[in-house]
C-alpha atoms as a PDB file:
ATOM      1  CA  UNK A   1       1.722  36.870   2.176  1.00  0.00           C
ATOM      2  CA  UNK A   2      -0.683  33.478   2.515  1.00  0.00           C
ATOM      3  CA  UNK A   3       1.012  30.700   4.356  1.00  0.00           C
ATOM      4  CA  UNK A   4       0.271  28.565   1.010  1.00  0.00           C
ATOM      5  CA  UNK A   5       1.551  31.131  -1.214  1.00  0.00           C
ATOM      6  CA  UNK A   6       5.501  29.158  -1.407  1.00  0.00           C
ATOM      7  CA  UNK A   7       2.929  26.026  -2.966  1.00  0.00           C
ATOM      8  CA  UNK A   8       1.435  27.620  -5.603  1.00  0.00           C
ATOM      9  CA  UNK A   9       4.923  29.286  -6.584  1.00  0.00           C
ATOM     10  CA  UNK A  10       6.095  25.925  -6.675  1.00  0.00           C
ATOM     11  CA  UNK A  11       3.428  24.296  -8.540  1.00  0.00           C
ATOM     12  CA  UNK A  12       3.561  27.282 -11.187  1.00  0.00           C
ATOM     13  CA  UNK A  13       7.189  26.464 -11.664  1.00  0.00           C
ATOM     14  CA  UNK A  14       6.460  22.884 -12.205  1.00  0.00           C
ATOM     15  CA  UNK A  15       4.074  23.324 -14.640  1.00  0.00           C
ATOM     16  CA  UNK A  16       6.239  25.549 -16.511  1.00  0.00           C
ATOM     17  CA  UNK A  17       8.876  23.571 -16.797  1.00  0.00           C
ATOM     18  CA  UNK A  18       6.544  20.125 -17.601  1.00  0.00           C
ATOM     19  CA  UNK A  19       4.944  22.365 -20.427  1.00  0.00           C
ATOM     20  CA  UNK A  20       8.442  23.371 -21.763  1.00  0.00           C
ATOM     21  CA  UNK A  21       9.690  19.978 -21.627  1.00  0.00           C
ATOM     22  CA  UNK A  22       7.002  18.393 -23.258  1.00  0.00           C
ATOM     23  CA  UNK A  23       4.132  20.665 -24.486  1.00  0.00           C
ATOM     24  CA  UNK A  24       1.696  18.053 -25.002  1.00  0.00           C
ATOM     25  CA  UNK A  25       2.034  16.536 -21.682  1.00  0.00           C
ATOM     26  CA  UNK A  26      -0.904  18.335 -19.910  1.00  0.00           C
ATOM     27  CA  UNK A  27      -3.462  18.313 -22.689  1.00  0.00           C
ATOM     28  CA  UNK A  28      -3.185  14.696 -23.354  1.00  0.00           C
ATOM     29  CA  UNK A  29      -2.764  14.235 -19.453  1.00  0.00           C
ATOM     30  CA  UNK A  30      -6.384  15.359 -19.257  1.00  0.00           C
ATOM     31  CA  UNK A  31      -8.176  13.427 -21.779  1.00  0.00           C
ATOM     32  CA  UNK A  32      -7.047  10.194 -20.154  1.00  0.00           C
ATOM     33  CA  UNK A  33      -6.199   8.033 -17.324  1.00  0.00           C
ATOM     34  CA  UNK A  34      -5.581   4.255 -17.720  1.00  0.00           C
ATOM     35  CA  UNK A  35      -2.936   3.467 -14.856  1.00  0.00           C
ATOM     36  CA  UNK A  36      -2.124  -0.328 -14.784  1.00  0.00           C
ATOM     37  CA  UNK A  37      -1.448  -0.295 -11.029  1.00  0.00           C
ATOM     38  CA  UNK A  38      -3.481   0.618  -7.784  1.00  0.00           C
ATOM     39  CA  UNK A  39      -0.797   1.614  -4.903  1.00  0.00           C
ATOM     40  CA  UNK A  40      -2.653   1.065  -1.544  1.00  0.00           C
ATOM     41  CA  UNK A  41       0.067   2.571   0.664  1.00  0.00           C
ATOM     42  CA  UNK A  42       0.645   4.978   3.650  1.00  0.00           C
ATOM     43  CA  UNK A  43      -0.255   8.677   4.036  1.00  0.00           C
ATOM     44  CA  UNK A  44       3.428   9.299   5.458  1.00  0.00           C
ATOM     45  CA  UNK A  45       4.518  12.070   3.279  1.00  0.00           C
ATOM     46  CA  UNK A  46       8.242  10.340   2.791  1.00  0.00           C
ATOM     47  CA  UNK A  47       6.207   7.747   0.498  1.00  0.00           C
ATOM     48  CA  UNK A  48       5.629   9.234  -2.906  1.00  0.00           C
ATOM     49  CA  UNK A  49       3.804   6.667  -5.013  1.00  0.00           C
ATOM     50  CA  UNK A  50       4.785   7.961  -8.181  1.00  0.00           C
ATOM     51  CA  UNK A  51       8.489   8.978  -7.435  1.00  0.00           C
ATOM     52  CA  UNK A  52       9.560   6.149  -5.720  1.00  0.00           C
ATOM     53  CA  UNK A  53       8.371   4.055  -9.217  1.00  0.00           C
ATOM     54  CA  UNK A  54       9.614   6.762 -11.497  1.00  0.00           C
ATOM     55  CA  UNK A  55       5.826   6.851 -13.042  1.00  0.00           C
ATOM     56  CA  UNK A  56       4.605  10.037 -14.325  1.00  0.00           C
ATOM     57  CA  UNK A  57       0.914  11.152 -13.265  1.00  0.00           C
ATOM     58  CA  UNK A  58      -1.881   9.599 -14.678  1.00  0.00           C
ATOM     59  CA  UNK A  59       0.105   5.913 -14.846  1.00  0.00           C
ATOM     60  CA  UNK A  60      -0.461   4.707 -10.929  1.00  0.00           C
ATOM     61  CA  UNK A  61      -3.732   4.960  -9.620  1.00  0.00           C
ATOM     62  CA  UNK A  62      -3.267   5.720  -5.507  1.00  0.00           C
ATOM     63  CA  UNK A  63      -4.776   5.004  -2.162  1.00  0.00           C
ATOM     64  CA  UNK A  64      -3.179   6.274   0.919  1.00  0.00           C
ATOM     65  CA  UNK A  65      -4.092   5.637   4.421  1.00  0.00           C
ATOM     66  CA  UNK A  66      -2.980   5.550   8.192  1.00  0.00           C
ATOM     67  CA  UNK A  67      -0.420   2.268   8.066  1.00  0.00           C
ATOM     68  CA  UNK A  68      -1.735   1.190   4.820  1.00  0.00           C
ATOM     69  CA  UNK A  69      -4.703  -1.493   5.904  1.00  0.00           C
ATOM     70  CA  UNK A  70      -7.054  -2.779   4.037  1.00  0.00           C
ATOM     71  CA  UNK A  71     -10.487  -3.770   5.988  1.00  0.00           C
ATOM     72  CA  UNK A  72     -13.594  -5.288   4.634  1.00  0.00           C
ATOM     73  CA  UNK A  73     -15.587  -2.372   6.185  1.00  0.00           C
ATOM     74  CA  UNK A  74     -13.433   0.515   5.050  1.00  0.00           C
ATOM     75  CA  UNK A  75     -15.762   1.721   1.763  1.00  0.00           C
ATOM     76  CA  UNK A  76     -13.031   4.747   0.902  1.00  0.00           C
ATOM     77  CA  UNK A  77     -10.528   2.036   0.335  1.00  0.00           C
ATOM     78  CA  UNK A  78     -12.837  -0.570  -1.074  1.00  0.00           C
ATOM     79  CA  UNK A  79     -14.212   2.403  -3.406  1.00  0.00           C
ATOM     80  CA  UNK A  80     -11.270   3.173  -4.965  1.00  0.00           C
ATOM     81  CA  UNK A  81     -10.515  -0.866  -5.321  1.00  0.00           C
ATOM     82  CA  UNK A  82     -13.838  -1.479  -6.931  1.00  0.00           C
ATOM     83  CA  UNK A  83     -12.762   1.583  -9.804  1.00  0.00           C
ATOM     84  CA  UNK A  84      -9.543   0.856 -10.489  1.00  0.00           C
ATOM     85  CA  UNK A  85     -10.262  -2.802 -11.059  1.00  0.00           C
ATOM     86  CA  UNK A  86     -13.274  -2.178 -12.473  1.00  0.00           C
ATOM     87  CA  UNK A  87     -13.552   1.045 -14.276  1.00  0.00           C
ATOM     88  CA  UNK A  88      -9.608   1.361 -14.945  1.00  0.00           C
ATOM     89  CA  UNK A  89      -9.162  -1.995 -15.387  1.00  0.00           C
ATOM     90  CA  UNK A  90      -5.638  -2.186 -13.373  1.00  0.00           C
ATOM     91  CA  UNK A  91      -3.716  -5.373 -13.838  1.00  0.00           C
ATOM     92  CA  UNK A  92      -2.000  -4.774 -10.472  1.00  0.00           C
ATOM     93  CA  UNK A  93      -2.738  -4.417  -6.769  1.00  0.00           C
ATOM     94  CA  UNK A  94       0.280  -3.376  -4.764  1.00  0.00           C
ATOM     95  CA  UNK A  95       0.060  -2.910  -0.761  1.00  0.00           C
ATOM     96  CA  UNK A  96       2.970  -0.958  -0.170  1.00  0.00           C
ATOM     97  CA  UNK A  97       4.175  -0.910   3.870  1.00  0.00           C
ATOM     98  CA  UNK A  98       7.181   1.283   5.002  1.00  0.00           C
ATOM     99  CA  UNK A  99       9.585   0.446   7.481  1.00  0.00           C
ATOM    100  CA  UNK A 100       9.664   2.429  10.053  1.00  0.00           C
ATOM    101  CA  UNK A 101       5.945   3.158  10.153  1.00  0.00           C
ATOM    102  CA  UNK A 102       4.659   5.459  12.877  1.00  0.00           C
ATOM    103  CA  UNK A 103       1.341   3.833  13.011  1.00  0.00           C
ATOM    104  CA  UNK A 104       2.837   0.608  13.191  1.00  0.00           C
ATOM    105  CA  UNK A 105       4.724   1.652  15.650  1.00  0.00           C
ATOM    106  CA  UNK A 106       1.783   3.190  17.696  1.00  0.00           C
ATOM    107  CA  UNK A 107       0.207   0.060  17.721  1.00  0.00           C
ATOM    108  CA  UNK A 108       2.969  -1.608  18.863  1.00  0.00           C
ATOM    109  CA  UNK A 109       2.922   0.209  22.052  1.00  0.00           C
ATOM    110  CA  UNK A 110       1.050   1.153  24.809  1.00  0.00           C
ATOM    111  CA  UNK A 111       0.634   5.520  24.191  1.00  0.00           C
ATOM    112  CA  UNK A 112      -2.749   6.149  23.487  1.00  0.00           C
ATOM    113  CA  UNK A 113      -3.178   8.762  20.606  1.00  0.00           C
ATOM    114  CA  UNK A 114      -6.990   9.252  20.220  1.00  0.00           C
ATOM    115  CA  UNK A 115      -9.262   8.256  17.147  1.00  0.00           C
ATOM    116  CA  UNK A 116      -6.498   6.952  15.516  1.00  0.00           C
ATOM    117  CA  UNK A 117      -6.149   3.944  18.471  1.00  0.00           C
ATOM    118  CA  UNK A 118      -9.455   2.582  16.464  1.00  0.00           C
ATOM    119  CA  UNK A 119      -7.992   2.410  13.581  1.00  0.00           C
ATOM    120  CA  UNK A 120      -4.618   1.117  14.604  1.00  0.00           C
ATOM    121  CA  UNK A 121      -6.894  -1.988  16.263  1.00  0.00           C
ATOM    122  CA  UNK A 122      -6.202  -3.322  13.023  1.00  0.00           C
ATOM    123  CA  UNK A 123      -2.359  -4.045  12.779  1.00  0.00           C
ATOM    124  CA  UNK A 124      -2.340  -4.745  16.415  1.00  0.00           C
ATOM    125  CA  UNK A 125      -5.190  -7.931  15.264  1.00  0.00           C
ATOM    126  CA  UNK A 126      -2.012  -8.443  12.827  1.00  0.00           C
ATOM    127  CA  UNK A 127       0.662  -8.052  16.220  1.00  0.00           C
ATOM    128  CA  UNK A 128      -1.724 -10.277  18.355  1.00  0.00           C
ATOM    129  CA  UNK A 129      -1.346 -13.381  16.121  1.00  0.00           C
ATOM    130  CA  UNK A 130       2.836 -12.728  15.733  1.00  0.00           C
ATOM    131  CA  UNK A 131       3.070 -12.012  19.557  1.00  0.00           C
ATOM    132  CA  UNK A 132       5.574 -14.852  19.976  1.00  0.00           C
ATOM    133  CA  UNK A 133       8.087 -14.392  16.730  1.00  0.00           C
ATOM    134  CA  UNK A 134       7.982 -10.184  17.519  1.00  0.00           C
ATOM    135  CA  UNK A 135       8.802 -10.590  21.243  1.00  0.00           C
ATOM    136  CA  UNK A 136      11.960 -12.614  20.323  1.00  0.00           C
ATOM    137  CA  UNK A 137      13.148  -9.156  18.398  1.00  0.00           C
ATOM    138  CA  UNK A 138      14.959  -7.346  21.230  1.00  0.00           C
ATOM    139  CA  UNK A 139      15.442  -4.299  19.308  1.00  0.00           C
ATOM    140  CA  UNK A 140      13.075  -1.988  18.958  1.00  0.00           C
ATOM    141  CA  UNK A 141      13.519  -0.780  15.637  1.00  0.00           C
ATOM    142  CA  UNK A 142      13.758  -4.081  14.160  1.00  0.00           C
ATOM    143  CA  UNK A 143      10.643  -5.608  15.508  1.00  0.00           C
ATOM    144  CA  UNK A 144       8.778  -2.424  13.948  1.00  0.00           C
ATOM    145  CA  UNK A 145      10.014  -3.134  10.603  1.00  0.00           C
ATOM    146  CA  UNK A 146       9.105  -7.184  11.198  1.00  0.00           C
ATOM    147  CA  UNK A 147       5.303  -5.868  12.282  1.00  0.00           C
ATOM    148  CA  UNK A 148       5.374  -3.205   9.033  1.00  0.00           C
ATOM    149  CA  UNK A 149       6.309  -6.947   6.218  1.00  0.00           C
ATOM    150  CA  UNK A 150       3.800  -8.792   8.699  1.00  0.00           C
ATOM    151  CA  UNK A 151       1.241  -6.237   8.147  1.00  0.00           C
ATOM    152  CA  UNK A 152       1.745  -5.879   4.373  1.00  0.00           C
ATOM    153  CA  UNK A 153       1.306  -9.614   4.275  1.00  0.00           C
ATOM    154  CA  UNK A 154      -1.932  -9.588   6.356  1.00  0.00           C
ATOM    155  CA  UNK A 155      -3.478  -7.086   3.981  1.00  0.00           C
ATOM    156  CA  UNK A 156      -2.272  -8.041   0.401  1.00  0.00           C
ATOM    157  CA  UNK A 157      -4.544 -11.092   1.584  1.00  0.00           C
ATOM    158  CA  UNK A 158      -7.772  -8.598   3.026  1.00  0.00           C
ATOM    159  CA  UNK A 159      -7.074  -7.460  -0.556  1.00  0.00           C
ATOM    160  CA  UNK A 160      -7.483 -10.495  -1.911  1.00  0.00           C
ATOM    161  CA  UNK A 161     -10.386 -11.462  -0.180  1.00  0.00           C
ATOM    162  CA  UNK A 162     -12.419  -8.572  -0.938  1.00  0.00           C
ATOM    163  CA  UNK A 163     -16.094  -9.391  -3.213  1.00  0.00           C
ATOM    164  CA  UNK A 164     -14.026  -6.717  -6.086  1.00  0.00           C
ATOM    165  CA  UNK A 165     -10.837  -8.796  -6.408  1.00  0.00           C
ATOM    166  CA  UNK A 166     -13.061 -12.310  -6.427  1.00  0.00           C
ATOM    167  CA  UNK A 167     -15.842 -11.453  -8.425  1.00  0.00           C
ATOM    168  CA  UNK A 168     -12.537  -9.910 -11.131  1.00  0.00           C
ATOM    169  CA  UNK A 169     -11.325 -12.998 -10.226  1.00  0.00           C
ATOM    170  CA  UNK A 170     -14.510 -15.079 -11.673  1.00  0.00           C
ATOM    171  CA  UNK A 171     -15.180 -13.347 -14.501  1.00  0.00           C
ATOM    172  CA  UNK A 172     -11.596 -14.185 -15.397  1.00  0.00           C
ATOM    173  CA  UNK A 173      -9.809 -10.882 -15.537  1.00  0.00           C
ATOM    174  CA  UNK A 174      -5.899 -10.736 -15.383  1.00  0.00           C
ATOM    175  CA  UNK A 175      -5.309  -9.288 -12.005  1.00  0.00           C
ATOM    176  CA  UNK A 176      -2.726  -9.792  -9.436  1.00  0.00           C
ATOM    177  CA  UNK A 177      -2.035  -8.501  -5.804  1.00  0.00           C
ATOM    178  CA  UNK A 178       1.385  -7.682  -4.240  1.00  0.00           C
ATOM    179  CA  UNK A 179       3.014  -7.072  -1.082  1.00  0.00           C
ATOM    180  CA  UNK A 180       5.733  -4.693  -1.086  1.00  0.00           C
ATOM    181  CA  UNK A 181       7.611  -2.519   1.665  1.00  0.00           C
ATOM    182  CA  UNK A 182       9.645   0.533   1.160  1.00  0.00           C
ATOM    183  CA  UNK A 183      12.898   1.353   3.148  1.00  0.00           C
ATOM    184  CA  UNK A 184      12.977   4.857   4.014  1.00  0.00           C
ATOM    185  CA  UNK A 185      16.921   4.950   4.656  1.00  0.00           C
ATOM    186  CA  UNK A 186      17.749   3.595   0.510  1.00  0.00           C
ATOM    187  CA  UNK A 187      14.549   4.444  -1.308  1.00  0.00           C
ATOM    188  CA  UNK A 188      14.225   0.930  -2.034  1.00  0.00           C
ATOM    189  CA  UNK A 189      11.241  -1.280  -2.292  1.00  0.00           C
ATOM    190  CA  UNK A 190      11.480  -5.130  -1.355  1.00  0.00           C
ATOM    191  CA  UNK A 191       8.711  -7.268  -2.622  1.00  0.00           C
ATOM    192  CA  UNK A 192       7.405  -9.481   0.153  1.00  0.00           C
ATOM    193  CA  UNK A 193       7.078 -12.909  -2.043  1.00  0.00           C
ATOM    194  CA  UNK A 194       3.687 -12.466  -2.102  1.00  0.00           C
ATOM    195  CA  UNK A 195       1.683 -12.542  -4.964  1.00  0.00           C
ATOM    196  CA  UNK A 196      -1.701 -13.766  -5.564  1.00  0.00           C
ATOM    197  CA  UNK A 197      -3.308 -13.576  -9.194  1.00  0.00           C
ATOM    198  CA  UNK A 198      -6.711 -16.123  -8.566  1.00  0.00           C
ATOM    199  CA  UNK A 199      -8.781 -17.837  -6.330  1.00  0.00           C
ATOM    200  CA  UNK A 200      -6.365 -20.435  -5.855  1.00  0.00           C
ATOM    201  CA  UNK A 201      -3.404 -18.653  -5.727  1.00  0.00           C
ATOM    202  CA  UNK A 202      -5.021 -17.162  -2.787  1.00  0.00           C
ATOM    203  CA  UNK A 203      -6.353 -20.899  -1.317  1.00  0.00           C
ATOM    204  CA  UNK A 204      -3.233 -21.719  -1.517  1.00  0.00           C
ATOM    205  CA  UNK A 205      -1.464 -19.231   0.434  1.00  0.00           C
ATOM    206  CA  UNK A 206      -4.196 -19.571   3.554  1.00  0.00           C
ATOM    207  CA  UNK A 207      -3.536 -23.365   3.316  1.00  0.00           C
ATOM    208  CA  UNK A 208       0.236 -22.931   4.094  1.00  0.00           C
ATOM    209  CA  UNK A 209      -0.449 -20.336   6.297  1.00  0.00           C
ATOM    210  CA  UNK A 210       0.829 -17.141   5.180  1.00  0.00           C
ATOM    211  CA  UNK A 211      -0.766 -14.673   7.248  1.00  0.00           C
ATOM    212  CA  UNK A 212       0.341 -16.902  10.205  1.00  0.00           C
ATOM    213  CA  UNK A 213       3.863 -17.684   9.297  1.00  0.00           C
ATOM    214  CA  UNK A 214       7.020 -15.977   9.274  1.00  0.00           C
ATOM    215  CA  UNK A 215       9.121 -18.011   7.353  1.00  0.00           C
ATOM    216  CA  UNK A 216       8.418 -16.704   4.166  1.00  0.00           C
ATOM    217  CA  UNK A 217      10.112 -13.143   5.273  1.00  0.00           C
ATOM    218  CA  UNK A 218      13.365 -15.208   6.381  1.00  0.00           C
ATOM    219  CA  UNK A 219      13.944 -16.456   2.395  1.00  0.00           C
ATOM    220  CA  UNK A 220      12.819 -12.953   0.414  1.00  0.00           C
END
C-alpha cells in the first residue's frame, strides 16, 4: 500500500459525494474562476481559507506563506497579487494572521531554525519597532498573539504599497485591503480595523501612524 493511498481514497469519496450532491458542480467548476477575494494567509495547515469562510472552490483566490508577509521583493506573492487584481479582478485583499503563529513565534525568540531565520527577518523588522509595547506583555502566549495583529497590520500596508494595488488604485478600480486574524481555539476571525480602499485611505493611515501604533488593537 502507498503512503498516499488514504488521500486519494479520500479525495475519491469527496468527489463522489460533491457530484451526487450537485452534478453540475465540477463541470461548471472548470469553465470558470472569478473569486472576489485574494486570502494572503499562512501555510499552517489549521488555516483553511475556504472553510473557515464557508466559500466553495473557485470563489477565494489563495496565497499561503511562512507567517503570512508580504515583501516588496517576494515575486511568488506579488505574482499572484498582480493576477488576482488584475486578471481576476478581486474586489478584496485580505491578510489573514493566526494567533498563535509558529513563525511568529520563532521570530520572537532567540532558536535558530535555518533558512527559515531569513525569512522570519521580516516580522522581527515588525517586533523591532513594537519592542517597547511587546516587552510590557509578561505572558508569553499573549505577546505572540499581540506580534501575530501587529504583523497583519504591518503587511495589509506592504500590501497596500505594492506598484499592483497603486497602479489598481489609479486607474480607479474598486479594491480594498484588509487585516484580519484567525483564533485557532473558536474558529473565529477578528478584523483588525484596518481597511484601506485608495491612495488616501492608505496616506492616511501612515499619517496617524498605524504601523507604529498600538492603539488601534486596544478599541477593535
Amino acid at each position: 500500500m502507498h503512503p498516499l493511498d488514504p488521500l486519494l481514497k479520500k479525495n475519491r469519496a469527496w468527489s463522489e459525494k460533491i457530484r451526487k450532491s450537485d452534478p453540475e458542480f465540477f463541470p461548471t467548476l472548470s469553465r470558470q474562476q472569478a473569486p472576489t477575494y485574494l486570502w494572503i494567509g499562512c501555510s499552517d495547515s489549521r488555516v483553511p481559507a475556504n472553510e473557515i469562510c464557508g466559500l466553495l472552490p473557485g470563489e477565494i483566490f489563495v496565497h499561503r506563506n511562512v507567517a503570512n508577509i508580504v515583501v516588496h521583493s517576494d515575486l511568488n506573492c506579488l505574482s499572484v497579487m498582480q493576477y488576482a487584481v488584475d486578471v481576476l479582478r478581486v474586489k478584496h485583499i485580505i491578510v489573514v494572521g493566526h494567533y498563535g503563529c509558529g513563525g511568529v513565534r520563532a521570530a520572537l525568540g532567540s532558536q535558530k531554525f535555518g533558512l527559515i531565520d531569513n525569512w522570519l527577518r521580516h516580522v522581527q523588522d515588525v517586533t523591532a519597532k513594537y519592542t517597547d509595547h511587546l516587552s510590557c506583555i509578561r505572558d508569553e502566549a499573549a505577546r505572540v498573539d499581540r506580534l501575530c495583529e501587529l504583523n497583519v497590520i504591518a503587511q495589509t500596508i506592504n500590501a497596500a504599497q505594492t506598484t499592483i494595488v497603486q497602479t489598481a488604485w489609479e486607474r480607479g478600480q474598486d479594491l480594498s485591503i484588509h487585516g484580519w486574524v484567525y483564533g485557532l481555539k473558536d474558529g473565529l476571525v477578528r478584523h483588525l480595523g484596518i481597511s484601506l480602499s485608495s491612495a488616501d485611505d492608505l496616506a492616511k493611515a501612515l499619517k496617524t501612524s498605524w504601523e507604529k501604533s498600538t492603539a488601534i488593537l486596544e478599541n477593535v
